[in-house]
C-alpha atoms as a PDB file:
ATOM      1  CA  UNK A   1    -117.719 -41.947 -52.905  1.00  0.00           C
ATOM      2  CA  UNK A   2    -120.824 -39.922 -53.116  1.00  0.00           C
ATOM      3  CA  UNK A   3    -121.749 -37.900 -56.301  1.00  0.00           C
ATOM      4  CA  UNK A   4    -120.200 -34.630 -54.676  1.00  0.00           C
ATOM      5  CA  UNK A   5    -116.965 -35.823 -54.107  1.00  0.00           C
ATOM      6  CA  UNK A   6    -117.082 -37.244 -57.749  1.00  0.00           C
ATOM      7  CA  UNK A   7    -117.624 -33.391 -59.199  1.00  0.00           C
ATOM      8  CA  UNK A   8    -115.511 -31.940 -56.611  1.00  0.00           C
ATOM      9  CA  UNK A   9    -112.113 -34.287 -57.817  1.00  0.00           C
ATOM     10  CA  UNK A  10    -113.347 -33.690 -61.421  1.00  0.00           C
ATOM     11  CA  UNK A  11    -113.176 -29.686 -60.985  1.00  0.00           C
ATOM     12  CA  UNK A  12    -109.281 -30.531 -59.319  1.00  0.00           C
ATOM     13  CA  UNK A  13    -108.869 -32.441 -62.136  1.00  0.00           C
ATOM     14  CA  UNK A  14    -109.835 -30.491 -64.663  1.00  0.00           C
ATOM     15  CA  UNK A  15    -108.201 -27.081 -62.939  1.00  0.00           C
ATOM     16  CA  UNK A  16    -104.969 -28.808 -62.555  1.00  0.00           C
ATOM     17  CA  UNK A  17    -104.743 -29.816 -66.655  1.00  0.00           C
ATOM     18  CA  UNK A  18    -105.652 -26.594 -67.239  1.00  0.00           C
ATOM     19  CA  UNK A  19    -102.803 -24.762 -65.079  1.00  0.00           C
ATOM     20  CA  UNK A  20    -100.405 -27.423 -66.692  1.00  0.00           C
ATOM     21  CA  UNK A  21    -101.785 -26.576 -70.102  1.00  0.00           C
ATOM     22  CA  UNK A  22    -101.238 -23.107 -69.225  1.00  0.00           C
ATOM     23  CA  UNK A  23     -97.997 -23.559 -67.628  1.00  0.00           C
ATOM     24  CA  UNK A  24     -96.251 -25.306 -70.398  1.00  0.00           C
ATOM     25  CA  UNK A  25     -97.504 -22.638 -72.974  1.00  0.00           C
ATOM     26  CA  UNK A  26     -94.636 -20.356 -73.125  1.00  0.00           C
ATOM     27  CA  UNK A  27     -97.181 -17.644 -74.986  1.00  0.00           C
ATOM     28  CA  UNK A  28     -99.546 -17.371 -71.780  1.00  0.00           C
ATOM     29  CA  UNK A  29     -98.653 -14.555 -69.327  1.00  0.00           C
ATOM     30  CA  UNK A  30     -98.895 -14.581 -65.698  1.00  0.00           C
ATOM     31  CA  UNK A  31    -102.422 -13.568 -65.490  1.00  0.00           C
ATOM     32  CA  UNK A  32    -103.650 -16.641 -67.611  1.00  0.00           C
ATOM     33  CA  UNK A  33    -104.281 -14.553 -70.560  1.00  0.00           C
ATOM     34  CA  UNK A  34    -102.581 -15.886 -73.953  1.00  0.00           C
ATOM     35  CA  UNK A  35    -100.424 -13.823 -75.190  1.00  0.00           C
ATOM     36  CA  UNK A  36     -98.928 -12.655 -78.739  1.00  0.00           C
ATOM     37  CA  UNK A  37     -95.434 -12.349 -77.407  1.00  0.00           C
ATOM     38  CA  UNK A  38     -92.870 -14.476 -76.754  1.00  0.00           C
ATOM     39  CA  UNK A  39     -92.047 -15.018 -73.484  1.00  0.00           C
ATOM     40  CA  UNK A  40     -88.763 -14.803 -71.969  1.00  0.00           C
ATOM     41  CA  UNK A  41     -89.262 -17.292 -69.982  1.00  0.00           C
ATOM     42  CA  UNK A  42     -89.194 -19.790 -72.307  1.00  0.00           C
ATOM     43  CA  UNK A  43     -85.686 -18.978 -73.374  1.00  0.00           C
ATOM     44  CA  UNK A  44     -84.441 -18.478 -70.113  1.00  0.00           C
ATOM     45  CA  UNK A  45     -85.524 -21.972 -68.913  1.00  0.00           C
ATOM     46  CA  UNK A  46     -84.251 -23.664 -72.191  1.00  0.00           C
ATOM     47  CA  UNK A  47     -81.251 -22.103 -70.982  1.00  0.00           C
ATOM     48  CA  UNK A  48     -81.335 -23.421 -67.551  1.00  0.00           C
ATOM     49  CA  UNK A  49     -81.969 -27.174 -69.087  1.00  0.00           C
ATOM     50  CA  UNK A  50     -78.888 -26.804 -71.263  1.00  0.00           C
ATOM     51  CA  UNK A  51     -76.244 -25.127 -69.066  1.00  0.00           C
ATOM     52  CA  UNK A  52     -77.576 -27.629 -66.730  1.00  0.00           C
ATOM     53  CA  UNK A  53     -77.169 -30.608 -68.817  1.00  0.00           C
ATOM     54  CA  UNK A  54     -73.328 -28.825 -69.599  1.00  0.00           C
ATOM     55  CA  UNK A  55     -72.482 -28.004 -66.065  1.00  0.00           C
ATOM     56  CA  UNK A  56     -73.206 -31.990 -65.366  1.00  0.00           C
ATOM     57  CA  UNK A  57     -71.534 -33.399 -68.180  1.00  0.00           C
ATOM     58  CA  UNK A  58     -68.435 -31.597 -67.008  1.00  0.00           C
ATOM     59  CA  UNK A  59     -68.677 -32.696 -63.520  1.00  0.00           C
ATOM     60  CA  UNK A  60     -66.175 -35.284 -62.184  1.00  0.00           C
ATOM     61  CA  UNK A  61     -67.996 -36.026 -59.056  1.00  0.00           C
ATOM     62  CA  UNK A  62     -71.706 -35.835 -57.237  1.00  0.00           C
ATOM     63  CA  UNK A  63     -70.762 -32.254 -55.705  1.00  0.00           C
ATOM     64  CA  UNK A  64     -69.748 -30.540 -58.658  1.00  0.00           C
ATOM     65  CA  UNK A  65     -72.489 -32.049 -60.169  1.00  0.00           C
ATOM     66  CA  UNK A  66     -74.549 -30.167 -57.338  1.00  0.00           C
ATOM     67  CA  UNK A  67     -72.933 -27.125 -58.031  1.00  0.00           C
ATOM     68  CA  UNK A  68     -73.123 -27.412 -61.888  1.00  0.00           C
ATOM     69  CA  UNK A  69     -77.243 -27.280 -61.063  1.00  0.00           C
ATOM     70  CA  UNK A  70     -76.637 -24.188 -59.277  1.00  0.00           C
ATOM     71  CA  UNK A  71     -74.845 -22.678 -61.734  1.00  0.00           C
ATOM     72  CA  UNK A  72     -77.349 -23.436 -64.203  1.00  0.00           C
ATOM     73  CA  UNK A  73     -79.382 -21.498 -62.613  1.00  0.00           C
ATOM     74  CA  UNK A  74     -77.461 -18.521 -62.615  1.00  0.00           C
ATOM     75  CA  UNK A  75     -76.055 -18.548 -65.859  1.00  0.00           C
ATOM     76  CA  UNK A  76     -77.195 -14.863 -66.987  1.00  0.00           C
ATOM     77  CA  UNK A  77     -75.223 -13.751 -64.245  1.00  0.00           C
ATOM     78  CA  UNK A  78     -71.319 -15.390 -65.397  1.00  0.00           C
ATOM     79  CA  UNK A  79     -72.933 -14.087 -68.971  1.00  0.00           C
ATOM     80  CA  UNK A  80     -73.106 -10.588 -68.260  1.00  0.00           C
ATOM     81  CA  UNK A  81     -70.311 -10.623 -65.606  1.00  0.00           C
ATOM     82  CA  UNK A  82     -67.838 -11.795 -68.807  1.00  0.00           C
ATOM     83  CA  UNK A  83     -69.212  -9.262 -71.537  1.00  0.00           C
ATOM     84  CA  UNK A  84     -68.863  -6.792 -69.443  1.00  0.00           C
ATOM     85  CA  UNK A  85     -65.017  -7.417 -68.872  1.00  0.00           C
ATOM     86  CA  UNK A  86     -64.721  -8.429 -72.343  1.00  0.00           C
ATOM     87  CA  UNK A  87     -65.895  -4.626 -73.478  1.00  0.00           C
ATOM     88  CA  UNK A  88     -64.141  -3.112 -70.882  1.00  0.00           C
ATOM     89  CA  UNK A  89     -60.700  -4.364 -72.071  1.00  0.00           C
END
């Protein structure tokens, strides 16, 4: 390798810990700036991992295990789908 190819993997290199810095900072927003608030997104995907890890745990075989990973994703939905029949009654 010639001294060019040695900068131009240590930029990659160094851009790529950077965006994974920045990506596993819940307090950066989508423009790269930090930010003071909290970001939703943070909550949202600790709420994925967990419903996920529940959905799984409750699965008795490896397709409702599939579909336990797709409901984790939607979660918010059954949420606000079940409050809402819970204050209309």
């Amino acid at each position: 390798m010639n001294d060019s190819e040695k900068d131009f993997e240590e930029k990659i290199e160094s851009k790529i810990e950077e965006n994974l810095e920045k990506t596993l900072d819940c307090n950066y927003n989508k423009k790269g700036h930090h930010s003071n608030v909290s970001s939703n997104n943070c909550v949202y995907g600790l709420g994925v991992i967990g419903a996920a890890i529940f959905f799984i745990a409750k699965a008795t075989s490896f397709w409702a295990g599939v579909l336990g990973i797709l409901k984790a994703l939607v979660w918010p939905a059954f949420l606000v789908y079940e409050l809402l029949n819970f204050l209309i009654k």
